[in-house]
Protein backbone atom coordinates (compact mmCIF):
# COMPACT_ATOMS: atom_id res chain seq x y z
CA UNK A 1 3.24 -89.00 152.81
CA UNK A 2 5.74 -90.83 154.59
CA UNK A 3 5.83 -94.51 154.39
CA UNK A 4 8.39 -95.50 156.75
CA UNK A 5 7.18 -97.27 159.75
CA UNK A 6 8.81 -95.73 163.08
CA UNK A 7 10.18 -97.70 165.98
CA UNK A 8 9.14 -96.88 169.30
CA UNK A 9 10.57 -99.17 172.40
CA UNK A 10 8.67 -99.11 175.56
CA UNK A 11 12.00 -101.02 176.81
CA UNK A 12 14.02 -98.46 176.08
CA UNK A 13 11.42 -95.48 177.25
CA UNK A 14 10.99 -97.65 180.59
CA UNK A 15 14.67 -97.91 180.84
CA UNK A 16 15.03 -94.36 181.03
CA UNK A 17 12.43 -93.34 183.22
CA UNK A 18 14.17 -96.79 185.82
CA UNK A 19 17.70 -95.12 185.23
CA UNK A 20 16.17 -91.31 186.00
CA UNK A 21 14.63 -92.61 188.96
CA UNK A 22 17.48 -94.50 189.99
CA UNK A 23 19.67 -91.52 189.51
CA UNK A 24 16.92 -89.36 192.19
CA UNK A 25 17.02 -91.68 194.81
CA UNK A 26 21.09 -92.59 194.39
CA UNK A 27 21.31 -88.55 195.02
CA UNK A 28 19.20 -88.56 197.67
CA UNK A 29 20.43 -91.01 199.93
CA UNK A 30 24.12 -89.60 199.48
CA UNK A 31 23.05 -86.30 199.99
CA UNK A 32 21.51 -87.92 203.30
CA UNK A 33 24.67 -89.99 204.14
CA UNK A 34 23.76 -93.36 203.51
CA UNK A 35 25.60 -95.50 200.93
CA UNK A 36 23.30 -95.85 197.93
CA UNK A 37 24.58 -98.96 196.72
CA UNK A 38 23.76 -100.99 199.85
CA UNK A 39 20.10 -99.20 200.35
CA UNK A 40 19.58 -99.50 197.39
CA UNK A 41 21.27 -103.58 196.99
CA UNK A 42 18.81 -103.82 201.02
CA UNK A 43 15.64 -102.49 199.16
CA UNK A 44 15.88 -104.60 195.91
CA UNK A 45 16.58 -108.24 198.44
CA UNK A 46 13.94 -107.29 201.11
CA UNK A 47 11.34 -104.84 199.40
CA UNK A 48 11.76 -102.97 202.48
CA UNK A 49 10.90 -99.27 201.58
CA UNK A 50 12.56 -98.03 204.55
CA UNK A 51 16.23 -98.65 202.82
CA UNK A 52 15.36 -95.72 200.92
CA UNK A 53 15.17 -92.56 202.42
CA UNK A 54 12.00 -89.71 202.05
CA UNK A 55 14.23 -86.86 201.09
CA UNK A 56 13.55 -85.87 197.49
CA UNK A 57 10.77 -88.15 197.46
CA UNK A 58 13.28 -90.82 196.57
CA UNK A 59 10.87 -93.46 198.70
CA UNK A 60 7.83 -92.50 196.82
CA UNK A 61 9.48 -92.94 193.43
CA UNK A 62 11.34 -96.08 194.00
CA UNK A 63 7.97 -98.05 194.56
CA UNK A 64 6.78 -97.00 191.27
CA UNK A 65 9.09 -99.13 189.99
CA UNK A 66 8.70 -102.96 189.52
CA UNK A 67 11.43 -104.69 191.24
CA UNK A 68 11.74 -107.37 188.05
CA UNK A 69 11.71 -104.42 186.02
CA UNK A 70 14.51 -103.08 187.86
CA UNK A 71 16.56 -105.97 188.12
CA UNK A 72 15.75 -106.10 184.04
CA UNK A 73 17.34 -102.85 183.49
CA UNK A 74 20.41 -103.19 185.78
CA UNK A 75 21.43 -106.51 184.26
CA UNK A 76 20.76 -105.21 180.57
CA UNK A 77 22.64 -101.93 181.60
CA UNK A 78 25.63 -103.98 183.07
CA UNK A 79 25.67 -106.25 180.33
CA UNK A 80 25.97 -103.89 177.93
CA UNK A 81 28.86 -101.83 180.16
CA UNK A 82 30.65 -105.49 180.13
CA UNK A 83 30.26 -105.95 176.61
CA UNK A 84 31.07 -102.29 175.35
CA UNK A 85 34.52 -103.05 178.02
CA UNK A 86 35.31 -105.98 176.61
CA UNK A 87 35.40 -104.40 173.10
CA UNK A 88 37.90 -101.91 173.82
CA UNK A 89 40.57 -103.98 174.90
């Protein structure tokens, strides 16, 4: 029998479920014409679900995300983007 322990990060499971959302409703509101940074940047400030459009869905699935949780993962995400950057020079 095996007698390692296994990891398993609900972080890192959460993060990937925020950044496939993310990813939907980005898609969706360029598909739509909007720019998807600033619905996106409107929704996050305001909590206004309107910033994000109903094609795809992409309003529906937004909401099922926390908005801490969100701004969590974005700051982790760009963090680590910054850090991985500065590495390379």
């Amino acid at each position: 029998m095996d007698e390692f322990t296994r990891k398993f990060s609900i972080a890192k499971e959460k993060d990937a479920e925020i950044h496939r959302i993310l990813s939907i409703v980005y898609q969706a509101l360029e598909e739509k014409g909007y720019n998807p940074v600033n619905q996106i940047v409107g929704y996050i400030l305001s909590e206004d679900p309107t910033y994000i459009t109903n094609h795809n869905n992409a309003r529906t699935l937004i909401r099922k995300i926390d908005r801490d949780e969100l701004l969590q993962t974005l700051l982790r995400s760009y963090l680590q983007d910054a850090s991985a950057s500065h590495g390379k020079r």
